[in-house]
PDB file of N, CA and C in Angstrom:
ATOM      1  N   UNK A   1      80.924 102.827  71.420  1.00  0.00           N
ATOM      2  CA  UNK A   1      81.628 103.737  70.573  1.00  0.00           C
ATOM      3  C   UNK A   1      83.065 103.307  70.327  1.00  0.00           C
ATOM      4  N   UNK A   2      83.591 103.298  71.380  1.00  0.00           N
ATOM      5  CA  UNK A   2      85.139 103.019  71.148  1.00  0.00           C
ATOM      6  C   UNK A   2      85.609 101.421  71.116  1.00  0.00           C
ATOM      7  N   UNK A   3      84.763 100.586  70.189  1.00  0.00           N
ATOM      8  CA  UNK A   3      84.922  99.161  70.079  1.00  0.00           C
ATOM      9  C   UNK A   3      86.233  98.734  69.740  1.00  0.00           C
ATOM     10  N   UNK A   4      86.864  98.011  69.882  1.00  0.00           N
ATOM     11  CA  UNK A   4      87.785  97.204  69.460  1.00  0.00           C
ATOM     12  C   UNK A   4      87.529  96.589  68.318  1.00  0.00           C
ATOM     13  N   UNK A   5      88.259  96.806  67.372  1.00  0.00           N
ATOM     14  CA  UNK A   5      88.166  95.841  66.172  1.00  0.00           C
ATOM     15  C   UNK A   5      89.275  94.948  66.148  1.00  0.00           C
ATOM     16  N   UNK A   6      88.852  93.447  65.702  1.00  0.00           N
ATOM     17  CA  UNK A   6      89.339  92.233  65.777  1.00  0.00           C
ATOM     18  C   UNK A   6      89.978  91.916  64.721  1.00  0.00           C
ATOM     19  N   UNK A   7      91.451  91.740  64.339  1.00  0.00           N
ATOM     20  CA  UNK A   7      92.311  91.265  63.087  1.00  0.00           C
ATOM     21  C   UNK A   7      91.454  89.646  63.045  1.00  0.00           C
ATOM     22  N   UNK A   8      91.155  88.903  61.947  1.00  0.00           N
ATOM     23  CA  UNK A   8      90.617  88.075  61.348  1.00  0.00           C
ATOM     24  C   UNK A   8      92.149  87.021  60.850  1.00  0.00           C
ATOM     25  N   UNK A   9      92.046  85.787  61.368  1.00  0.00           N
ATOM     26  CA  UNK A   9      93.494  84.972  61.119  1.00  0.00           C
ATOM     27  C   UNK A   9      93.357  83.625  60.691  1.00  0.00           C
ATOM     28  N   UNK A  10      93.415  83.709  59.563  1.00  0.00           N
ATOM     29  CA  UNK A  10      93.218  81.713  59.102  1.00  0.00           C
ATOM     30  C   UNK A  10      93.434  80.927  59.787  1.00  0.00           C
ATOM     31  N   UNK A  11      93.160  79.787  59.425  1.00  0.00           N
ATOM     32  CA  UNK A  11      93.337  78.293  60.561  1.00  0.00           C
ATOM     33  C   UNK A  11      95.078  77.898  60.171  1.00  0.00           C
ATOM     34  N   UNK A  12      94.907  78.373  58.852  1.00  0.00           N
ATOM     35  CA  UNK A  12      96.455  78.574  58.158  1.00  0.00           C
ATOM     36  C   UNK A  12      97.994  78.908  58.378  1.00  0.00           C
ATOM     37  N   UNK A  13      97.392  79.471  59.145  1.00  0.00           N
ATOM     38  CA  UNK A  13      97.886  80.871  59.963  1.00  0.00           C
ATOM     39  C   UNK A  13      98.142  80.458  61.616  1.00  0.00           C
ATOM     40  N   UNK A  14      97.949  79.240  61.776  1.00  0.00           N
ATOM     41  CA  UNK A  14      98.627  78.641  62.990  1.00  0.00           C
ATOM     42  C   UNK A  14      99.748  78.093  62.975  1.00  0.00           C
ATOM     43  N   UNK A  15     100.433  78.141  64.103  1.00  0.00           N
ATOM     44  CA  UNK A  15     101.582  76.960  64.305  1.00  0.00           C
ATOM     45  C   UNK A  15     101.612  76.171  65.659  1.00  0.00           C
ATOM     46  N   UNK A  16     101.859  75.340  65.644  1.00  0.00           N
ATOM     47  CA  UNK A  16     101.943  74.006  66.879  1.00  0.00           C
ATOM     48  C   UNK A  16     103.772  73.741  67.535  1.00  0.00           C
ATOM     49  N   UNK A  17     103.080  74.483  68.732  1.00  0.00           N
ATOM     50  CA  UNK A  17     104.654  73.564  69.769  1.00  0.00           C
ATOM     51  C   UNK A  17     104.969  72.033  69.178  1.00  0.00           C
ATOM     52  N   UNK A  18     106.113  71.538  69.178  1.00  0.00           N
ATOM     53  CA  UNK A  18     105.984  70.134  69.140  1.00  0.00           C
ATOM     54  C   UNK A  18     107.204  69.420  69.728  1.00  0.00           C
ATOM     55  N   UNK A  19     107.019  70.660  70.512  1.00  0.00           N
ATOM     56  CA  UNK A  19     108.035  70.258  71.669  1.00  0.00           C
ATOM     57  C   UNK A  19     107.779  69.509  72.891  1.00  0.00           C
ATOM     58  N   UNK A  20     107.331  68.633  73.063  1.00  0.00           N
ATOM     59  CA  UNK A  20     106.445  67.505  73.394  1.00  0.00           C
ATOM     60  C   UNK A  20     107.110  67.008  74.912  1.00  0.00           C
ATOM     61  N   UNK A  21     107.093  66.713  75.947  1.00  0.00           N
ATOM     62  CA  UNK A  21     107.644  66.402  77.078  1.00  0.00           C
ATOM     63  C   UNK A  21     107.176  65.634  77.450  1.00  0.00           C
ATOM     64  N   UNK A  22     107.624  64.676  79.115  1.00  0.00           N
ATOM     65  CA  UNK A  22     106.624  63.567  79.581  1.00  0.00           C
ATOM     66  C   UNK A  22     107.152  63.351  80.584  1.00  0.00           C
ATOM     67  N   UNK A  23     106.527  62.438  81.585  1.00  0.00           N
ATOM     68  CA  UNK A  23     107.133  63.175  82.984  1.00  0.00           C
ATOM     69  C   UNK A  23     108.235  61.350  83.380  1.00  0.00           C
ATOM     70  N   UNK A  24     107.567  60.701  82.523  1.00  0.00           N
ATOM     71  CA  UNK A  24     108.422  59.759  82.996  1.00  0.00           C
ATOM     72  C   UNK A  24     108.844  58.874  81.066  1.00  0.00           C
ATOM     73  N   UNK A  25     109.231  57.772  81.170  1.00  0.00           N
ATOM     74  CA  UNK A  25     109.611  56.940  80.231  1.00  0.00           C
ATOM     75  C   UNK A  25     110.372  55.286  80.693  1.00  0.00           C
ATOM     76  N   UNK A  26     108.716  54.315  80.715  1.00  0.00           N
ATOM     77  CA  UNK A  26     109.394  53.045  80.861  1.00  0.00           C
ATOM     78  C   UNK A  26     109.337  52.177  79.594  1.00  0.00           C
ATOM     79  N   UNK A  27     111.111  51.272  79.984  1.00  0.00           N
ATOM     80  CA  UNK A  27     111.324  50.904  81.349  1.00  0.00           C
ATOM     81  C   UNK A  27     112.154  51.601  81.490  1.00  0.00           C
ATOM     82  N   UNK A  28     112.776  52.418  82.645  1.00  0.00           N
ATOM     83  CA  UNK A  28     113.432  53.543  83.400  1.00  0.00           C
ATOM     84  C   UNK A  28     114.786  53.054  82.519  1.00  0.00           C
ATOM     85  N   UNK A  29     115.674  54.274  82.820  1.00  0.00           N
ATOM     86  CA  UNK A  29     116.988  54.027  82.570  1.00  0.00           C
ATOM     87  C   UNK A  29     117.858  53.258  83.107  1.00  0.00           C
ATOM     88  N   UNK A  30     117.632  53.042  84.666  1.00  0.00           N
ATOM     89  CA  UNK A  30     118.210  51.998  85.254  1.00  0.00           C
ATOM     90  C   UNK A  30     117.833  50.866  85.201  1.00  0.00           C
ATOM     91  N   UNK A  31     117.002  50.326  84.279  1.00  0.00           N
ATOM     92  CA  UNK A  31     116.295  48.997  84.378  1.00  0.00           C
ATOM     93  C   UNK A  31     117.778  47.942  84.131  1.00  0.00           C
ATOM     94  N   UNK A  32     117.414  46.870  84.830  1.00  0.00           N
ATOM     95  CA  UNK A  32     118.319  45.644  84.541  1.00  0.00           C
ATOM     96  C   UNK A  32     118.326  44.753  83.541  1.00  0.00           C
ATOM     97  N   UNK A  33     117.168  44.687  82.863  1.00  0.00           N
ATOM     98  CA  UNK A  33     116.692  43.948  81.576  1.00  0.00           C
ATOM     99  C   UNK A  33     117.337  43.998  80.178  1.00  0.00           C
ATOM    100  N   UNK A  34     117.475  43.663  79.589  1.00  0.00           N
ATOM    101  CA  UNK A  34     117.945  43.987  77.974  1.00  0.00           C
ATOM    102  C   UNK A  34     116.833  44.157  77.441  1.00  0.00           C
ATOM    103  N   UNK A  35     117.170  44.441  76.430  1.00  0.00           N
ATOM    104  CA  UNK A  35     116.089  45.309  75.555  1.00  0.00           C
ATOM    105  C   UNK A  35     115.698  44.190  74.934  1.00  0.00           C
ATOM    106  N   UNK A  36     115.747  43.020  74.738  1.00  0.00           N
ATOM    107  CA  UNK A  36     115.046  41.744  74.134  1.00  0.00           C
ATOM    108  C   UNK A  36     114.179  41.157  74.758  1.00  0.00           C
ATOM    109  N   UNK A  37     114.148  41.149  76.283  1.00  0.00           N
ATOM    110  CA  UNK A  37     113.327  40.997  77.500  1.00  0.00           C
ATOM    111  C   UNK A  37     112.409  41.799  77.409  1.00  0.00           C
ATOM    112  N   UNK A  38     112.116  43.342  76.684  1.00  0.00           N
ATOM    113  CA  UNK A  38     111.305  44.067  77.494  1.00  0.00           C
ATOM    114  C   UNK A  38     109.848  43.590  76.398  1.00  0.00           C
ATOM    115  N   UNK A  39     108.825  43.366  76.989  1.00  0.00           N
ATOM    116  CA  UNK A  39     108.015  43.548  76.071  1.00  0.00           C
ATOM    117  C   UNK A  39     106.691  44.621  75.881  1.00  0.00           C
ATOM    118  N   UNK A  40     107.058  45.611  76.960  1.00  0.00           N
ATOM    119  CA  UNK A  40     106.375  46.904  76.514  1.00  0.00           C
ATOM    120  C   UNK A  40     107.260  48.149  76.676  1.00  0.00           C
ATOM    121  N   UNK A  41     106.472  49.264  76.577  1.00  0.00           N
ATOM    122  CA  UNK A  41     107.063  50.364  76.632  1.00  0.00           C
ATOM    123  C   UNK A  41     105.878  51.200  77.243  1.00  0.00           C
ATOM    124  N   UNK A  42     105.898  52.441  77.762  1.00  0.00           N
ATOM    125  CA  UNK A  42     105.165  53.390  77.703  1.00  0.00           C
ATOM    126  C   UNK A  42     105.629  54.805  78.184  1.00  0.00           C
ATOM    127  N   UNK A  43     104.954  55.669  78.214  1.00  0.00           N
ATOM    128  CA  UNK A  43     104.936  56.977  78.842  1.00  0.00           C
ATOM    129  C   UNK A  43     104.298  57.688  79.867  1.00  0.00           C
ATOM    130  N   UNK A  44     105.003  58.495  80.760  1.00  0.00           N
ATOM    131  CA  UNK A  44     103.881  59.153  81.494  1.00  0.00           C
ATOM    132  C   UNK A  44     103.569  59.989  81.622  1.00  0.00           C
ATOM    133  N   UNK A  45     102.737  60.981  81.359  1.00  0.00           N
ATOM    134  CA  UNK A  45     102.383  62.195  81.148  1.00  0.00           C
ATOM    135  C   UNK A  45     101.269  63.221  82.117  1.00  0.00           C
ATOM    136  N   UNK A  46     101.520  64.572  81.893  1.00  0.00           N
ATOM    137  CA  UNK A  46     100.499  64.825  83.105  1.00  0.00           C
ATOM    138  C   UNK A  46      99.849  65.438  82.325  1.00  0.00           C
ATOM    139  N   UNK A  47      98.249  65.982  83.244  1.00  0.00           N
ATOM    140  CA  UNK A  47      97.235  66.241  82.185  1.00  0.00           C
ATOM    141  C   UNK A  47      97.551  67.290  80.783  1.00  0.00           C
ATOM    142  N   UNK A  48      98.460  68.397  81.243  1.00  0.00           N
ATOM    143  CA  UNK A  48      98.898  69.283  80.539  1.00  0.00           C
ATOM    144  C   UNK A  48      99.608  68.202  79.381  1.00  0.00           C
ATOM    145  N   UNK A  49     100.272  67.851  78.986  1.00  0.00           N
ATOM    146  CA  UNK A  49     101.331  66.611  78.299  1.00  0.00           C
ATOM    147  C   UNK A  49     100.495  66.312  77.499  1.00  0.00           C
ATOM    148  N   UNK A  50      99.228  65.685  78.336  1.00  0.00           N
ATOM    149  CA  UNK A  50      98.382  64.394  77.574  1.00  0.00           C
ATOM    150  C   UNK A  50      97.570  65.259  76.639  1.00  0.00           C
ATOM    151  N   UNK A  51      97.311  66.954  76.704  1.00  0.00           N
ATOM    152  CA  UNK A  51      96.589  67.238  75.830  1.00  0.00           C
ATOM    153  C   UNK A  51      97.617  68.248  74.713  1.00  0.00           C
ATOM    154  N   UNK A  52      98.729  68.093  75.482  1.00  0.00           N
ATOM    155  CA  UNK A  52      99.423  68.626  74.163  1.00  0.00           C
ATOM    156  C   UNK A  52     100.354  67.917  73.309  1.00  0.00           C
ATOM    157  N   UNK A  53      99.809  66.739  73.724  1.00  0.00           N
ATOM    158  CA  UNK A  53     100.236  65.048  72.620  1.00  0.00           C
ATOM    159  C   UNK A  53      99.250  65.513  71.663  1.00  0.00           C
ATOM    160  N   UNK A  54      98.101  65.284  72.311  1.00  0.00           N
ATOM    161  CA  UNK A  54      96.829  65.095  71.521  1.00  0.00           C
ATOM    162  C   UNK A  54      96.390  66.034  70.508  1.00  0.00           C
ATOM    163  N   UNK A  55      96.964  67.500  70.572  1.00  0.00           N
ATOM    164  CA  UNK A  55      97.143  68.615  69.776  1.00  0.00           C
ATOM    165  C   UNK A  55      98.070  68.243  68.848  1.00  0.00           C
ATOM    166  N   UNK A  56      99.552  67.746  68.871  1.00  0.00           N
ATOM    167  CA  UNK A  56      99.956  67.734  68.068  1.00  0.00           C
ATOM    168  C   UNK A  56      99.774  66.532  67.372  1.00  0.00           C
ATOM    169  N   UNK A  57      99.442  65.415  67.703  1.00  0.00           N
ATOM    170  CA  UNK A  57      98.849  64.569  67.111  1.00  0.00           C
ATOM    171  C   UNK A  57      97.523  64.287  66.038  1.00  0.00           C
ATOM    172  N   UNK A  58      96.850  65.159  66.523  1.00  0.00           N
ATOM    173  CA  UNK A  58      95.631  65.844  65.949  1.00  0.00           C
ATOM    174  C   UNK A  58      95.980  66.428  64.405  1.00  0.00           C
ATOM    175  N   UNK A  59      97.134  67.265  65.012  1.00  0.00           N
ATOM    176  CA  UNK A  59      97.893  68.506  63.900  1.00  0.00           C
ATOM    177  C   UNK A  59      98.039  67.566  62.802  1.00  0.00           C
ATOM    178  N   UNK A  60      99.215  66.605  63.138  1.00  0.00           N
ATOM    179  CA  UNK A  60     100.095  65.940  61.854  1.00  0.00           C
ATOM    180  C   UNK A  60      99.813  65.016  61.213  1.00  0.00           C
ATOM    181  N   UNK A  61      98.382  64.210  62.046  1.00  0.00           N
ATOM    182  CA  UNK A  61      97.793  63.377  61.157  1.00  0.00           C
ATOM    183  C   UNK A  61      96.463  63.475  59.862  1.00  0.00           C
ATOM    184  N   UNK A  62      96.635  65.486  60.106  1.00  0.00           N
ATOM    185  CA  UNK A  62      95.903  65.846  58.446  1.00  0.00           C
ATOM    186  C   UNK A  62      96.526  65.567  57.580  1.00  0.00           C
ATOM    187  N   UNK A  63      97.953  65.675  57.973  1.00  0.00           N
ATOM    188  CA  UNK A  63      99.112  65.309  56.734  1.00  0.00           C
ATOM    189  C   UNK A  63      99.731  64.252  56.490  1.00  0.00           C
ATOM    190  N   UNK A  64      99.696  63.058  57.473  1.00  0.00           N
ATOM    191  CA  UNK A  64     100.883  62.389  57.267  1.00  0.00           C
ATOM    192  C   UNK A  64      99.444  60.985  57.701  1.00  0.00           C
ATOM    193  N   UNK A  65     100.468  59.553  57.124  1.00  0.00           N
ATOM    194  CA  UNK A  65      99.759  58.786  57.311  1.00  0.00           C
ATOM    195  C   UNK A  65     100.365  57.887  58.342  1.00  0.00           C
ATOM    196  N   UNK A  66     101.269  57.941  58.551  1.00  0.00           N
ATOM    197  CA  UNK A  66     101.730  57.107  59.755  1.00  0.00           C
ATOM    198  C   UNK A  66     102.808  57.614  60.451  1.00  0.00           C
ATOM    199  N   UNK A  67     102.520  57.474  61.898  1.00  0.00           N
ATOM    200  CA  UNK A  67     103.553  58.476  62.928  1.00  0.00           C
ATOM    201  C   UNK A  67     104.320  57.675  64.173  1.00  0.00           C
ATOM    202  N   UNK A  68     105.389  58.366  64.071  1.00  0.00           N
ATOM    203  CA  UNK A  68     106.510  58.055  65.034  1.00  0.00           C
ATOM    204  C   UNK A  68     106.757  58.411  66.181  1.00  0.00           C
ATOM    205  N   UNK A  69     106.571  58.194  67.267  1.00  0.00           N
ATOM    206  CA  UNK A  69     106.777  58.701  68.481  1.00  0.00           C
ATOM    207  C   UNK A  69     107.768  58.004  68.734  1.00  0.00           C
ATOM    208  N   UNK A  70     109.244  58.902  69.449  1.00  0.00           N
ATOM    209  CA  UNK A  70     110.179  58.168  70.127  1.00  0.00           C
ATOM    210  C   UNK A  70     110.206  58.948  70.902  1.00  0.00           C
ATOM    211  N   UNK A  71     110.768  58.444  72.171  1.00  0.00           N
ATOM    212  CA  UNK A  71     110.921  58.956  73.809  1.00  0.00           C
ATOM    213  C   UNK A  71     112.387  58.765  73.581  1.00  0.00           C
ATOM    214  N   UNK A  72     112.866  59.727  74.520  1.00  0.00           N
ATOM    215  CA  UNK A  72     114.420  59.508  74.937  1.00  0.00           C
ATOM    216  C   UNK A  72     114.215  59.584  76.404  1.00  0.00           C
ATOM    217  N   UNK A  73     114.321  58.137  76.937  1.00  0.00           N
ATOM    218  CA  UNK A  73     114.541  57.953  77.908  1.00  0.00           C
ATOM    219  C   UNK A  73     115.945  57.663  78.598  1.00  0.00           C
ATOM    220  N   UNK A  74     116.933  58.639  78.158  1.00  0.00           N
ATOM    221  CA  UNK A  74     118.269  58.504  79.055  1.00  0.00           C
ATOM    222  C   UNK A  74     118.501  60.008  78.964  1.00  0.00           C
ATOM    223  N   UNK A  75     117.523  61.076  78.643  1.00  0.00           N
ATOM    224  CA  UNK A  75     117.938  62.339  78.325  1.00  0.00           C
ATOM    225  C   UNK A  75     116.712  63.055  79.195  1.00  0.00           C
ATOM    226  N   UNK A  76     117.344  63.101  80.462  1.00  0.00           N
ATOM    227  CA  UNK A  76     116.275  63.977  81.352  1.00  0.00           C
ATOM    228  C   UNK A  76     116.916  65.123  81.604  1.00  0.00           C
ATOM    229  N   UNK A  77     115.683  66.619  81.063  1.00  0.00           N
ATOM    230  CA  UNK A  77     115.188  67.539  81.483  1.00  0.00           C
ATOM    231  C   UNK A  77     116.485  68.373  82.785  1.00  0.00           C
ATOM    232  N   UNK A  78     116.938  68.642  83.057  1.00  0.00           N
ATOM    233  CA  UNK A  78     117.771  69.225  84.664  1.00  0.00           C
ATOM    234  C   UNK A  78     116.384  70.066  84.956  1.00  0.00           C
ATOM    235  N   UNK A  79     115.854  70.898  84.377  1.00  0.00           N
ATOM    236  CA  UNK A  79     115.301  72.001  84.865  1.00  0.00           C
ATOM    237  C   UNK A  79     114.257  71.715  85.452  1.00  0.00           C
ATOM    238  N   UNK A  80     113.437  70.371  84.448  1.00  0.00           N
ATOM    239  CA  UNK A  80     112.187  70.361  85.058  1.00  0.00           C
ATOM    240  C   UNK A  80     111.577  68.254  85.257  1.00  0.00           C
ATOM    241  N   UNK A  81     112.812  68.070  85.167  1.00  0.00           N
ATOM    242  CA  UNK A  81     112.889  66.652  85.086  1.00  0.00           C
ATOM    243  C   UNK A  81     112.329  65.464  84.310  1.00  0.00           C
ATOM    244  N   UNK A  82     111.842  66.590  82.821  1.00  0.00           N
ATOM    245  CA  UNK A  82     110.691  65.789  81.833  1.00  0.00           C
ATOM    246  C   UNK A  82     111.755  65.023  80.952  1.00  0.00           C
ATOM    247  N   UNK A  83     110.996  64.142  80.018  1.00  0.00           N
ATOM    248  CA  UNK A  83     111.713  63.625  79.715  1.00  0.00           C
ATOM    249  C   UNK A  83     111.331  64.290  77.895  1.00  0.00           C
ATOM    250  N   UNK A  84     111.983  64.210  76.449  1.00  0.00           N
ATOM    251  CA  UNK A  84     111.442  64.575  75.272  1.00  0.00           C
ATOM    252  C   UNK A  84     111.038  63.358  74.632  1.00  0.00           C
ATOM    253  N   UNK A  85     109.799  63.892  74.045  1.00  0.00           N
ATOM    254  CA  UNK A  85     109.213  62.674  72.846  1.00  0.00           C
ATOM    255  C   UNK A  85     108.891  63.978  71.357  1.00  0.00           C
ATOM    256  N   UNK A  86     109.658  63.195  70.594  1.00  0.00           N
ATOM    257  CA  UNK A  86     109.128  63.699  69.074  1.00  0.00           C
ATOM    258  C   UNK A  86     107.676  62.671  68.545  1.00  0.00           C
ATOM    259  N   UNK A  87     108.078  63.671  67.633  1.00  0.00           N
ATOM    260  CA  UNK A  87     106.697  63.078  66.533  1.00  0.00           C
ATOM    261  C   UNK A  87     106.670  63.109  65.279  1.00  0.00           C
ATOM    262  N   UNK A  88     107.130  62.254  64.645  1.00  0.00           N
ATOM    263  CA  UNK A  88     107.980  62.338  63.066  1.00  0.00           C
ATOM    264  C   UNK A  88     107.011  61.253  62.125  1.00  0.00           C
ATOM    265  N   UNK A  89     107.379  61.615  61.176  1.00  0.00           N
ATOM    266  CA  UNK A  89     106.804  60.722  60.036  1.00  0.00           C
ATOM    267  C   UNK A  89     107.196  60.339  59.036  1.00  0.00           C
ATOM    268  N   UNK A  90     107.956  59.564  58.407  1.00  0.00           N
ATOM    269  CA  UNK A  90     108.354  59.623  56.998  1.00  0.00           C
ATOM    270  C   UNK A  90     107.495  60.322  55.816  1.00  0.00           C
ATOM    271  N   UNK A  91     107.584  61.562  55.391  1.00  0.00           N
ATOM    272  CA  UNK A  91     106.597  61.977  54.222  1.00  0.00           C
ATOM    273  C   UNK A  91     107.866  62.200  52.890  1.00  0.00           C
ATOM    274  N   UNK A  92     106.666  62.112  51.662  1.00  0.00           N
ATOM    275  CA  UNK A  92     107.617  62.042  50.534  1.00  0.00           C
ATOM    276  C   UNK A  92     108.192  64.135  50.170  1.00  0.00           C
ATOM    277  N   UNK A  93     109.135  64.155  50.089  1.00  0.00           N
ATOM    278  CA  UNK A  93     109.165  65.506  50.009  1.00  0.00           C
ATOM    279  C   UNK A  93     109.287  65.878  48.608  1.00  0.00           C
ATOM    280  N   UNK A  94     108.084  66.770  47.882  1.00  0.00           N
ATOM    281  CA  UNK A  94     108.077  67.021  46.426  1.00  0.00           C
ATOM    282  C   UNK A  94     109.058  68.217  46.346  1.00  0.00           C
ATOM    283  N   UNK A  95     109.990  68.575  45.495  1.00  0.00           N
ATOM    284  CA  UNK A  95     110.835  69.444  44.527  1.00  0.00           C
ATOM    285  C   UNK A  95     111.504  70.367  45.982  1.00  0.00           C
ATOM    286  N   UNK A  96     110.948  71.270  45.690  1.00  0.00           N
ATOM    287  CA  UNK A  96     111.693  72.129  46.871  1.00  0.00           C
ATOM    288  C   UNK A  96     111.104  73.010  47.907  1.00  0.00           C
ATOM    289  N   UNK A  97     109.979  71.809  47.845  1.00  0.00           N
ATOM    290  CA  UNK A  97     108.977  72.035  49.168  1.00  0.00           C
ATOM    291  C   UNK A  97     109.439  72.577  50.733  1.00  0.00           C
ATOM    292  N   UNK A  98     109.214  73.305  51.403  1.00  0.00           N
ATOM    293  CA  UNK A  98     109.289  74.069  52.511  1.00  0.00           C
ATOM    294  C   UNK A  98     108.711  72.648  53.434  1.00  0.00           C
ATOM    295  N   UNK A  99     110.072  72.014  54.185  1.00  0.00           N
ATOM    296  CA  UNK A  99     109.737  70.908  55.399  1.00  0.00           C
ATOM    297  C   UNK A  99     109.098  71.208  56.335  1.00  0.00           C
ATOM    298  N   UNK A 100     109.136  73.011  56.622  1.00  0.00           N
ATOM    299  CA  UNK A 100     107.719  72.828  57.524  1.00  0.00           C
ATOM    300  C   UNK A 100     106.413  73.197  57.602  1.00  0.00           C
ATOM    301  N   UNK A 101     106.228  72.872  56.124  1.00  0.00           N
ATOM    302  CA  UNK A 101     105.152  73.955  55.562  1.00  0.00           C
ATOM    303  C   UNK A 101     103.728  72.752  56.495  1.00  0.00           C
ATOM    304  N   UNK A 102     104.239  71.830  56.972  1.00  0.00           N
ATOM    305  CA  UNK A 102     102.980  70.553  57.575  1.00  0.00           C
ATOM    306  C   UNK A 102     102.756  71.397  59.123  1.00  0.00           C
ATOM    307  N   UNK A 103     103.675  72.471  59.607  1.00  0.00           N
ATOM    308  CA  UNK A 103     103.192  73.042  60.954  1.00  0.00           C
ATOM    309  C   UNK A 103     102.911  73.975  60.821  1.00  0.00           C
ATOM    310  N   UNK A 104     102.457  74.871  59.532  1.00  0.00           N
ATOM    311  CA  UNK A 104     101.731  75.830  59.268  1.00  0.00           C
ATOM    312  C   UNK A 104     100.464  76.393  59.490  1.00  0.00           C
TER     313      UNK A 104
END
């Protein structure tokens, strides 16, 4: 009798954190190397991280064709010691299009 009725919400009608964290970023900040020496990079992430890369990654590549991940690895976290990675893309922006109408 006393059912709950359910509001109905587009896929449209979402939005995505993309506030993206990671628990580490090599090569560390103290590394001794120059940056001409290094010949990789990576990230480290914990399971939580790795699937909310993968969400927003998921997200932005309906829209965009090629993506940017940069880490700031000299900008650690105090609170929780993560480190930030964005996720950007060069897209062409038509007339006076709403920039975040792609995390909609």
């Amino acid at each position: 009798m006393g059912q709950q009725r359910l509001k109905r919400q587009s896929a449209g009608g979402l939005s995505i954190d993309t506030n993206v964290r990671c628990l580490r970023v090599y090569p560390t900040e103290d590394t001794k190397r120059v940056v001409s020496d290094v010949q990789t990079v990576g990230i480290k992430l914990s399971k939580e991280q790795s699937i909310h890369l993968a969400r927003v990654l998921l997200a932005v590549t309906q829209e965009w064709d090629e993506i940017d991940i940069t880490a700031y690895r000299f900008e650690k976290r105090q609170e929780d010691g993560t480190y930030r990675l964005t996720i950007t893309s060069q897209v062409e922006i038509r007339g006076d299009a709403d920039p975040q109408a792609n995390f909609r």
